[in-house]
N, C-alpha and C. Protein backbone atom coordinates (compact mmCIF):
# COMPACT_ATOMS: atom_id res chain seq x y z
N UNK A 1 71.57 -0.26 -34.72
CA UNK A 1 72.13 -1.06 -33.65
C UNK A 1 71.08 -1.45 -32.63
N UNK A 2 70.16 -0.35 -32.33
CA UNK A 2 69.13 -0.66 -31.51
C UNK A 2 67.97 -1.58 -31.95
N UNK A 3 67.80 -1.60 -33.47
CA UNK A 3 66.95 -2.49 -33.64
C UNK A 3 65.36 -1.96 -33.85
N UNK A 4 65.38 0.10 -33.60
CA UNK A 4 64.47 0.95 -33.72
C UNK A 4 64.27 1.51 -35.05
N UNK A 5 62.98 2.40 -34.61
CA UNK A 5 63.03 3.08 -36.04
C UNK A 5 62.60 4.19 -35.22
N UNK A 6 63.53 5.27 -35.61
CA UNK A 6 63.28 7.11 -35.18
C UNK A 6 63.12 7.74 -36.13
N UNK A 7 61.83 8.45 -35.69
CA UNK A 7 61.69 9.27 -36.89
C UNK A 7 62.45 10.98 -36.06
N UNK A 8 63.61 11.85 -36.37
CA UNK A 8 64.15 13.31 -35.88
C UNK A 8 63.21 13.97 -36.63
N UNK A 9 62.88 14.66 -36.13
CA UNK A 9 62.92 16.24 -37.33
C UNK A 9 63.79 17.27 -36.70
N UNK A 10 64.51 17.53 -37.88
CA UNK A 10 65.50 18.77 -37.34
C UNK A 10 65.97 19.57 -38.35
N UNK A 11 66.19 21.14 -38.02
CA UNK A 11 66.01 21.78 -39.43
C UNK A 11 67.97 22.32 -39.62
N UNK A 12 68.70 21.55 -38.73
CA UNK A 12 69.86 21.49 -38.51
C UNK A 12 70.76 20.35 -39.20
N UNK A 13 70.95 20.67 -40.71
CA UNK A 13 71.83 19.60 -41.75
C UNK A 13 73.13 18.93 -40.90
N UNK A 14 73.48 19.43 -40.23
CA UNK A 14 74.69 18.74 -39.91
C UNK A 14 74.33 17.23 -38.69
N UNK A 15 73.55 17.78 -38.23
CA UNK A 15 72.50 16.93 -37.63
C UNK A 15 72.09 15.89 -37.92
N UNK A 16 71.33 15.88 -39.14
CA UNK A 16 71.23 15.20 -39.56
C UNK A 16 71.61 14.17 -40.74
N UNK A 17 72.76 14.55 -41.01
CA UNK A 17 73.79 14.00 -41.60
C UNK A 17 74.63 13.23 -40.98
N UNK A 18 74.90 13.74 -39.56
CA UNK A 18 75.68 13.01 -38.49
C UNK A 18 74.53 12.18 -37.62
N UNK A 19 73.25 12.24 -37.56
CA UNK A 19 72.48 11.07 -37.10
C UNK A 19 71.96 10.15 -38.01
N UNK A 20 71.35 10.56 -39.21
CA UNK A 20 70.63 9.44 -39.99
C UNK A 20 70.99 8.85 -40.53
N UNK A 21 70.51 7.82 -41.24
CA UNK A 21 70.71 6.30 -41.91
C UNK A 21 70.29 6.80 -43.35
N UNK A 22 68.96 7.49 -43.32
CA UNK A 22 68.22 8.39 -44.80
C UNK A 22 67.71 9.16 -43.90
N UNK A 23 67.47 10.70 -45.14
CA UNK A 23 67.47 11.44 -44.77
C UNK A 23 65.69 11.91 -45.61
N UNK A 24 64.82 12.86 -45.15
CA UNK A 24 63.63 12.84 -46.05
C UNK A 24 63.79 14.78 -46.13
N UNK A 25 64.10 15.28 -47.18
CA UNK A 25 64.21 16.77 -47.44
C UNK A 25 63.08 16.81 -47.49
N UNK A 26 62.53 18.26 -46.83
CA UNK A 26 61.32 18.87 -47.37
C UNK A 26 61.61 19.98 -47.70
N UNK A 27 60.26 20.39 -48.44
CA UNK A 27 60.59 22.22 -49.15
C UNK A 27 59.28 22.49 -49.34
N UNK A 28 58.75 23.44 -48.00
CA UNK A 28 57.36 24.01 -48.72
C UNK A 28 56.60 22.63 -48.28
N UNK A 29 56.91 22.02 -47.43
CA UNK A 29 55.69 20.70 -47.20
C UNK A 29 55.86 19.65 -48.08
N UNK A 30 56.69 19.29 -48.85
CA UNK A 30 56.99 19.09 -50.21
C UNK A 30 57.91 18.34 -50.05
N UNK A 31 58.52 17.22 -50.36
CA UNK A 31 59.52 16.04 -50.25
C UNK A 31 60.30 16.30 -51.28
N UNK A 32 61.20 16.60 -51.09
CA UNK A 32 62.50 16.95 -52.48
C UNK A 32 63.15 15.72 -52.68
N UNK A 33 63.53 15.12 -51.71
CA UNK A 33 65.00 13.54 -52.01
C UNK A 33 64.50 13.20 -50.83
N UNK A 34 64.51 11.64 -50.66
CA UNK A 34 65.37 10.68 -50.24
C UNK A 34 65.77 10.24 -50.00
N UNK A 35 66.97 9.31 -49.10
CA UNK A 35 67.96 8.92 -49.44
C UNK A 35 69.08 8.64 -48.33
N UNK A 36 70.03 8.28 -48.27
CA UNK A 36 71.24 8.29 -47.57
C UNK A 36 71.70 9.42 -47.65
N UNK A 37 72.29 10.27 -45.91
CA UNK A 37 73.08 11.55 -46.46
C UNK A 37 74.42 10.99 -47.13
N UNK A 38 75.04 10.69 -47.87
CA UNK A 38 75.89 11.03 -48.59
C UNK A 38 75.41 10.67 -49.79
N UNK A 39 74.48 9.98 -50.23
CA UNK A 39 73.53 10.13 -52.18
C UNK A 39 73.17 11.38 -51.94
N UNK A 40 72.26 12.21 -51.06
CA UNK A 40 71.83 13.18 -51.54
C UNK A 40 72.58 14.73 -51.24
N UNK A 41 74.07 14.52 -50.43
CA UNK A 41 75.06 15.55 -50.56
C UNK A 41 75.45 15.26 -52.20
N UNK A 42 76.28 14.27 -52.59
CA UNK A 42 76.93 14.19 -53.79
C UNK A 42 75.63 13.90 -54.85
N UNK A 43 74.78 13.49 -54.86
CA UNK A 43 73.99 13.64 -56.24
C UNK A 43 72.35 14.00 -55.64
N UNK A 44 72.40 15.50 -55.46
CA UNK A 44 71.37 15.81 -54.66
C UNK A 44 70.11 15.95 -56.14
N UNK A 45 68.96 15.50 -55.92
CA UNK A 45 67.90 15.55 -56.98
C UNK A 45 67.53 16.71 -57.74
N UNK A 46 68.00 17.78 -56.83
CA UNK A 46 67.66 19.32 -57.31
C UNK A 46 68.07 20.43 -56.41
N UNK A 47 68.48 21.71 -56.62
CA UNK A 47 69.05 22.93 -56.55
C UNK A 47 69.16 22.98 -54.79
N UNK A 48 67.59 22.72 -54.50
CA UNK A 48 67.24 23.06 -53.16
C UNK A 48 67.99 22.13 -52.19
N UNK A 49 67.94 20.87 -52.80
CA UNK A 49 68.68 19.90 -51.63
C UNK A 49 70.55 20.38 -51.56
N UNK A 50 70.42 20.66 -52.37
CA UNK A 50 72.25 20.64 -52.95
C UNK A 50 72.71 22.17 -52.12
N UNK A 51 71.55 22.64 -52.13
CA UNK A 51 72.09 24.04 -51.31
C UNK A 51 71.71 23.53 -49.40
N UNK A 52 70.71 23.15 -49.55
CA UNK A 52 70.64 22.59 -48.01
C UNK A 52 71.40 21.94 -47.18
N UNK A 53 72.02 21.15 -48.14
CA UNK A 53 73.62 20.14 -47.29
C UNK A 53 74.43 20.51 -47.66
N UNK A 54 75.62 20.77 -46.95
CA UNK A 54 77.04 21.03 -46.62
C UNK A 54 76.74 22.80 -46.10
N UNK A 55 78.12 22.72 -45.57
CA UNK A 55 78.47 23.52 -44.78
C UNK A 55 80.33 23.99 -45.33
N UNK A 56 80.70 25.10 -45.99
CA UNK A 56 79.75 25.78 -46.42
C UNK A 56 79.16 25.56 -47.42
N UNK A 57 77.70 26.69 -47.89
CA UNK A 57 77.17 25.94 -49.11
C UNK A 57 77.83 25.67 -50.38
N UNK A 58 76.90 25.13 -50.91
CA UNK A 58 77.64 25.09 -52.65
C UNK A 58 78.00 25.97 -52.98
N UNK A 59 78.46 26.34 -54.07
CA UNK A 59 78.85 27.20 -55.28
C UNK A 59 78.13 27.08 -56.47
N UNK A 60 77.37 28.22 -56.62
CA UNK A 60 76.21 28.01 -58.00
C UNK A 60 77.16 29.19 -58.63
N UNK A 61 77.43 29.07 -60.14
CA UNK A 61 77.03 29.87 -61.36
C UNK A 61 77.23 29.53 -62.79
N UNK A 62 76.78 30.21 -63.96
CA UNK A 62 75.74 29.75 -64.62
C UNK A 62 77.50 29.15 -65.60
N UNK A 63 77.16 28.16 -65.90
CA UNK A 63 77.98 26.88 -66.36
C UNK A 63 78.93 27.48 -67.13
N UNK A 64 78.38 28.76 -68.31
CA UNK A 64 79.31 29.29 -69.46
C UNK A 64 80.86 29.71 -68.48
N UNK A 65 80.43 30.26 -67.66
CA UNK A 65 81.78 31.15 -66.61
C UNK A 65 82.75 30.15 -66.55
N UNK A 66 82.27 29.34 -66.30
CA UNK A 66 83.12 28.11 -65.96
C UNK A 66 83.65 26.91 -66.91
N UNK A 67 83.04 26.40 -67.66
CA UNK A 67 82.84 26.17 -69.00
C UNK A 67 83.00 26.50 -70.38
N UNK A 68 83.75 27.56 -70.99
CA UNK A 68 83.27 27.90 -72.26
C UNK A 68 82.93 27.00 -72.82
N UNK A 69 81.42 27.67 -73.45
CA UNK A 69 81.27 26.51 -74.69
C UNK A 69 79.96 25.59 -74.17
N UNK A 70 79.78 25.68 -72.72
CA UNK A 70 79.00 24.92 -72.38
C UNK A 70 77.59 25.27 -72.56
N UNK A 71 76.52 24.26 -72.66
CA UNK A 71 75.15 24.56 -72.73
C UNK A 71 74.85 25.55 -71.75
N UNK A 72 73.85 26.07 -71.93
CA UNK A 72 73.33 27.14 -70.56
C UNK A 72 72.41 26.75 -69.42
N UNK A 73 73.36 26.05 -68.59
CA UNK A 73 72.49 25.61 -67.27
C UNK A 73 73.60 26.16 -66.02
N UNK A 74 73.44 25.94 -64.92
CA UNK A 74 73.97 26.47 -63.34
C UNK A 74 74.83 25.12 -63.13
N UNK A 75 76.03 25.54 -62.30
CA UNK A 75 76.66 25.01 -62.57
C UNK A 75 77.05 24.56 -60.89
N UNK A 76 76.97 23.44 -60.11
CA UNK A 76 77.11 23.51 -58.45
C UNK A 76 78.32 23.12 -58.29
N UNK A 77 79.58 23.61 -57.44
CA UNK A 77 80.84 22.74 -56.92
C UNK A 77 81.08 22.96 -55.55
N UNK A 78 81.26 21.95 -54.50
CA UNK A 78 81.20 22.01 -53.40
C UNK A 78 82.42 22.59 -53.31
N UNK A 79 82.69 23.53 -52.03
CA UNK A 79 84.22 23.81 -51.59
C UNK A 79 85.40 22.73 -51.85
N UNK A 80 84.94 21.23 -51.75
CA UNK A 80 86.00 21.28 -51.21
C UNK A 80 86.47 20.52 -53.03
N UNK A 81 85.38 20.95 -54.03
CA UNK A 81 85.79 20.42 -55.31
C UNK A 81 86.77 21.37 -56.15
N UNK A 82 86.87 22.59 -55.47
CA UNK A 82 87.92 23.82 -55.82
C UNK A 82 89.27 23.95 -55.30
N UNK A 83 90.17 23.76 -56.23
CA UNK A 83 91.39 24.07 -56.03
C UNK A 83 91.73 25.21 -56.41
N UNK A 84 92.25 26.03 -54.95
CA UNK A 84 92.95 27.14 -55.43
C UNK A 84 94.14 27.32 -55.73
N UNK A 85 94.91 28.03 -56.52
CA UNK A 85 96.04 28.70 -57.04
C UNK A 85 96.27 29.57 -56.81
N UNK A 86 97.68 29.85 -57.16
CA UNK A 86 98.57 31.31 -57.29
C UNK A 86 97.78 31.29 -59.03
N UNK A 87 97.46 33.07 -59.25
CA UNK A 87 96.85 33.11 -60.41
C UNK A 87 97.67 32.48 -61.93
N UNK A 88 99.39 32.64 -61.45
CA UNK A 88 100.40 32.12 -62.49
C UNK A 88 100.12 30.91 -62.61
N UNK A 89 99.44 29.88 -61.99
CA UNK A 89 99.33 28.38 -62.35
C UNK A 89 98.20 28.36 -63.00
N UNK A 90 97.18 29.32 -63.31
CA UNK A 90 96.25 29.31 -64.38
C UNK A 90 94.94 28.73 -63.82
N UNK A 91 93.60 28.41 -64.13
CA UNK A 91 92.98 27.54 -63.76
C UNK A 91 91.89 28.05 -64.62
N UNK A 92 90.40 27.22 -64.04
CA UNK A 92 89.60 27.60 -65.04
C UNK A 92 88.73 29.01 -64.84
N UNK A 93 88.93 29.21 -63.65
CA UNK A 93 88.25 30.80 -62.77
C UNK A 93 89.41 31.37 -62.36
N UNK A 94 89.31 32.78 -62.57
CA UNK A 94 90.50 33.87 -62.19
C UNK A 94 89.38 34.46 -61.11
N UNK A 95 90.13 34.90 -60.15
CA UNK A 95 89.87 35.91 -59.29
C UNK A 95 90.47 36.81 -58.14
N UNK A 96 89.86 37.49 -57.30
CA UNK A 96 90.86 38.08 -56.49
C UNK A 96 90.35 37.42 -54.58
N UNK A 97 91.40 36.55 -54.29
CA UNK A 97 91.19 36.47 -52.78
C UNK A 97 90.50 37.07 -51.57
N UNK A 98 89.52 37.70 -51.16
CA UNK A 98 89.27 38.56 -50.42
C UNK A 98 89.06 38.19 -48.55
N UNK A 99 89.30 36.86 -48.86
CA UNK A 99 89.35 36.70 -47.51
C UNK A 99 89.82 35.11 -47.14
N UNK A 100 90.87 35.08 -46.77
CA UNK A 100 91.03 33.50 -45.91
C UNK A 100 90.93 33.35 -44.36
N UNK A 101 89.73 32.12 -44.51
CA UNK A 101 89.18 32.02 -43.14
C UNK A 101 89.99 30.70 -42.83
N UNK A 102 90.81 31.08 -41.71
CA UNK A 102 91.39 29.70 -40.82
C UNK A 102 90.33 29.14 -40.28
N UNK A 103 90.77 28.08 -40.11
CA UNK A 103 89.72 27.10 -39.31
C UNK A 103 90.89 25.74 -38.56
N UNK A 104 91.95 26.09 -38.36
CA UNK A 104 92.94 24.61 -37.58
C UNK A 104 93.42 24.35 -38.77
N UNK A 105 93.03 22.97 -38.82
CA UNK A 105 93.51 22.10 -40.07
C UNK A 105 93.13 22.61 -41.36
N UNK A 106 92.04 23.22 -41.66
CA UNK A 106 91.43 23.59 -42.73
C UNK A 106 91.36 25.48 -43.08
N UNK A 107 91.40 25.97 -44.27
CA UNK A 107 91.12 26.92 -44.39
C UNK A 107 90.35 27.46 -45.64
N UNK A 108 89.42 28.02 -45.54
CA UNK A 108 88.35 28.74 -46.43
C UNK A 108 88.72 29.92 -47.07
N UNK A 109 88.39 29.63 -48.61
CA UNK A 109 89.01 30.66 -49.50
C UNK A 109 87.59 31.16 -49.97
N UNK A 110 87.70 32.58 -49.74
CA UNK A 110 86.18 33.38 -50.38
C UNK A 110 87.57 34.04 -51.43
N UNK A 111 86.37 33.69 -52.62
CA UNK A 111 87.11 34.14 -53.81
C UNK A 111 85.68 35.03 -55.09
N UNK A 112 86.54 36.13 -55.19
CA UNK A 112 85.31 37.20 -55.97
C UNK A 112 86.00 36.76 -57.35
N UNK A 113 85.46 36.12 -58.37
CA UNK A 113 85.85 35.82 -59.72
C UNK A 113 85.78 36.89 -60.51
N UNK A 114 86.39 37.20 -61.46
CA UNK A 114 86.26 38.14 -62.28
C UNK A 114 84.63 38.37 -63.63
N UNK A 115 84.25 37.22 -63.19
CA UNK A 115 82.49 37.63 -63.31
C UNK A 115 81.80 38.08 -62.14
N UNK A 116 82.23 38.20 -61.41
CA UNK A 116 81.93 38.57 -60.06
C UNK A 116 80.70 37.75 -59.28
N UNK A 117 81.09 36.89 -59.18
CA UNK A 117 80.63 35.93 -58.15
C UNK A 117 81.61 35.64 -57.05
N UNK A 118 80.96 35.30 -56.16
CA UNK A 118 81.70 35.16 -54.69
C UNK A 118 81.75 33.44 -54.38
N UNK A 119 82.87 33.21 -54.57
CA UNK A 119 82.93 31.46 -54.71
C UNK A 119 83.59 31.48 -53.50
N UNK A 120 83.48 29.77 -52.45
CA UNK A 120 84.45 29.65 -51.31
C UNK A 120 85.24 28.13 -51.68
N UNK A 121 86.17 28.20 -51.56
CA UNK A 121 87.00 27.30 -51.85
C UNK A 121 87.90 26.53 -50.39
N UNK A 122 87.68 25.01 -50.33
CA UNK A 122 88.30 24.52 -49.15
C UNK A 122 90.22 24.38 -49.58
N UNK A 123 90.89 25.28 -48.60
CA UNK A 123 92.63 25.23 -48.84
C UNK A 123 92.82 24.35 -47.74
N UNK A 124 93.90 24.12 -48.16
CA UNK A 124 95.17 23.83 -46.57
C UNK A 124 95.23 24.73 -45.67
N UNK A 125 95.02 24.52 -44.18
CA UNK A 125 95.63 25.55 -43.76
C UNK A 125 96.70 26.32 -43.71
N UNK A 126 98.17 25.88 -43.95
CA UNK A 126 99.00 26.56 -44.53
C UNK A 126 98.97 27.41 -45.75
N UNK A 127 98.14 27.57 -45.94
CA UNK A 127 98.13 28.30 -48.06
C UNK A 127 98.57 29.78 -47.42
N UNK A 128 99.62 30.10 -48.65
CA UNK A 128 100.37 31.00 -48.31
C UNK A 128 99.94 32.22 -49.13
N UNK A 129 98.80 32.12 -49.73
CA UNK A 129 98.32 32.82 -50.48
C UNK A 129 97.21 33.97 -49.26
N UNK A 130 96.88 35.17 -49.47
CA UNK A 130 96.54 36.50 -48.75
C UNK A 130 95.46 37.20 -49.10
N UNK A 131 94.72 37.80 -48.71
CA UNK A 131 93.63 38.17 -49.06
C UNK A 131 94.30 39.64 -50.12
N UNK A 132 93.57 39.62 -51.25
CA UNK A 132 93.79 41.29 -51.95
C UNK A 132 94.76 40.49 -53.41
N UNK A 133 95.10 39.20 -53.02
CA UNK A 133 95.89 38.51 -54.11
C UNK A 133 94.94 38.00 -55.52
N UNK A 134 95.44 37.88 -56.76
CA UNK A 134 95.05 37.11 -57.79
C UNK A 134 95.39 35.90 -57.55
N UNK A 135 94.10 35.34 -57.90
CA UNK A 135 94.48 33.79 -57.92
C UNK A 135 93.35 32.95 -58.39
N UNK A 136 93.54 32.14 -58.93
CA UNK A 136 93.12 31.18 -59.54
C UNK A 136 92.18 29.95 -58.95
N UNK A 137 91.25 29.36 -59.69
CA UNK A 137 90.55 28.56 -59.31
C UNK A 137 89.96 27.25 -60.08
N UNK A 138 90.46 25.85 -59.78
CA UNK A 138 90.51 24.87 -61.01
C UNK A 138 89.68 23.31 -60.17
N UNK A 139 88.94 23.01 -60.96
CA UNK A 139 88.12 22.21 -60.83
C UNK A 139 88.07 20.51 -61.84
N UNK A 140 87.82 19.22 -61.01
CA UNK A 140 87.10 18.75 -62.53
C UNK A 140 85.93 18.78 -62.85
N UNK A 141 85.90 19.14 -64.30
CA UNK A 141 84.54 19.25 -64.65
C UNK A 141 83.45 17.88 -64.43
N UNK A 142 83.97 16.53 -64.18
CA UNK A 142 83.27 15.77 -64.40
C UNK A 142 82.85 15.39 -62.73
N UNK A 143 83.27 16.15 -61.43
CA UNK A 143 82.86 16.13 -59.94
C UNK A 143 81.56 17.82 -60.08
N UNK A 144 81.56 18.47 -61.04
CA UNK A 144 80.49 19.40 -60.92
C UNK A 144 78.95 18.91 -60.74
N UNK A 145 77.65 19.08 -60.20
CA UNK A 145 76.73 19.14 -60.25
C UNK A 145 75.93 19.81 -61.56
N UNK A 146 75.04 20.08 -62.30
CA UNK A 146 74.35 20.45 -63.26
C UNK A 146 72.71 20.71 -63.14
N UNK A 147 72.69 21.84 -63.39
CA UNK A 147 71.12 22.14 -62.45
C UNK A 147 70.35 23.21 -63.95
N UNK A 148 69.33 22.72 -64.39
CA UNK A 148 68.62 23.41 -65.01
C UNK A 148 67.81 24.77 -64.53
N UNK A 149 67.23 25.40 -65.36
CA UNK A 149 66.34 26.16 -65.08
C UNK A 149 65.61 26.35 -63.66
N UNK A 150 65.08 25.28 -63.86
CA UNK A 150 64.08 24.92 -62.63
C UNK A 150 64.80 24.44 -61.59
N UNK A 151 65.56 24.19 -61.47
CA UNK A 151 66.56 23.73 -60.71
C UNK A 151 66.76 22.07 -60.39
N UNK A 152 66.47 21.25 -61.62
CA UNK A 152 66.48 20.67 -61.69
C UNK A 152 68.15 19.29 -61.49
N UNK A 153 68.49 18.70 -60.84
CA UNK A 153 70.10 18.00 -61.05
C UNK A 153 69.98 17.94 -62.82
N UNK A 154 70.78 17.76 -63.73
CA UNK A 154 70.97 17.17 -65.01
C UNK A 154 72.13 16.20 -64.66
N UNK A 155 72.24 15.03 -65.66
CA UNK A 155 73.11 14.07 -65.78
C UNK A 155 73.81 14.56 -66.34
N UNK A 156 75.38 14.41 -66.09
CA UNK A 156 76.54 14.99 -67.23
C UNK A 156 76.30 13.77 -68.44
């Protein structure tokens, strides 16, 4: 609007997601992405950027858990790509509730899967579901991220 060019540095993502136009990641001195913040929230280049933006972070684990059947790479889903369940509606992750964090409108599901990973999942604030409960966790596979070894993004 001004007709400027600012260069921020700020090591505060929300920040800079809510000020910039593009955003330039570094890692180690090192330029990771790029980009517009919302290309490099939803198709971040690699592991490091994808964990650096959003709030809360991603959800990494290794694809089979989630997947049967799938090749062996890491597997990223943002909170708010998890739907939780009552465990009777099934989904593709079982686990046990251990904590719902209100937040107003919104509420945060920390969920310990029965591989035991600690996943957070964005609910309604109304979810009537309790911490100490089974319950379920269902995704589409085709909104997941895909991260190699190296931590590389992969294309589905």
């Amino acid at each position: 609007q001004l007709g400027s060019t600012v260069l921020y540095v700020t090591h505060d993502q929300a920040e800079a997601m809510t000020l910039a136009d593009r955003i330039v990641v570094f890692n180690k001195g090192r330029i990771e992405q790029v980009g517009a913040p919302l290309t490099l929230y939803r198709q971040p280049a690699n592991r490091f950027v994808a964990e650096f933006l959003g709030s809360p972070r991603i959800n990494l684990l290794p694809s089979r858990q989630a997947l049967p059947g799938a090749a062996s790479h890491e597997l990223g889903l943002r909170p708010e790509q998890l739907r939780l369940r009552p465990s009777a509606e099934g989904g593709r992750l079982a686990g046990e509730l251990q904590l719902l964090e209100h937040l107003g409108d919104v509420a945060y599901a920390h969920v310990r899967t029965d591989d035991g990973a600690l996943l957070v999942a964005r609910a309604p604030a109304d979810t009537p579901l309790r911490g100490g409960e089974r319950v379920a966790l269902d995704f589409d596979p085709e909104q997941a991220l895909h991260f190699d070894a190296q931590g590389r993004r992969l294309e589905p």
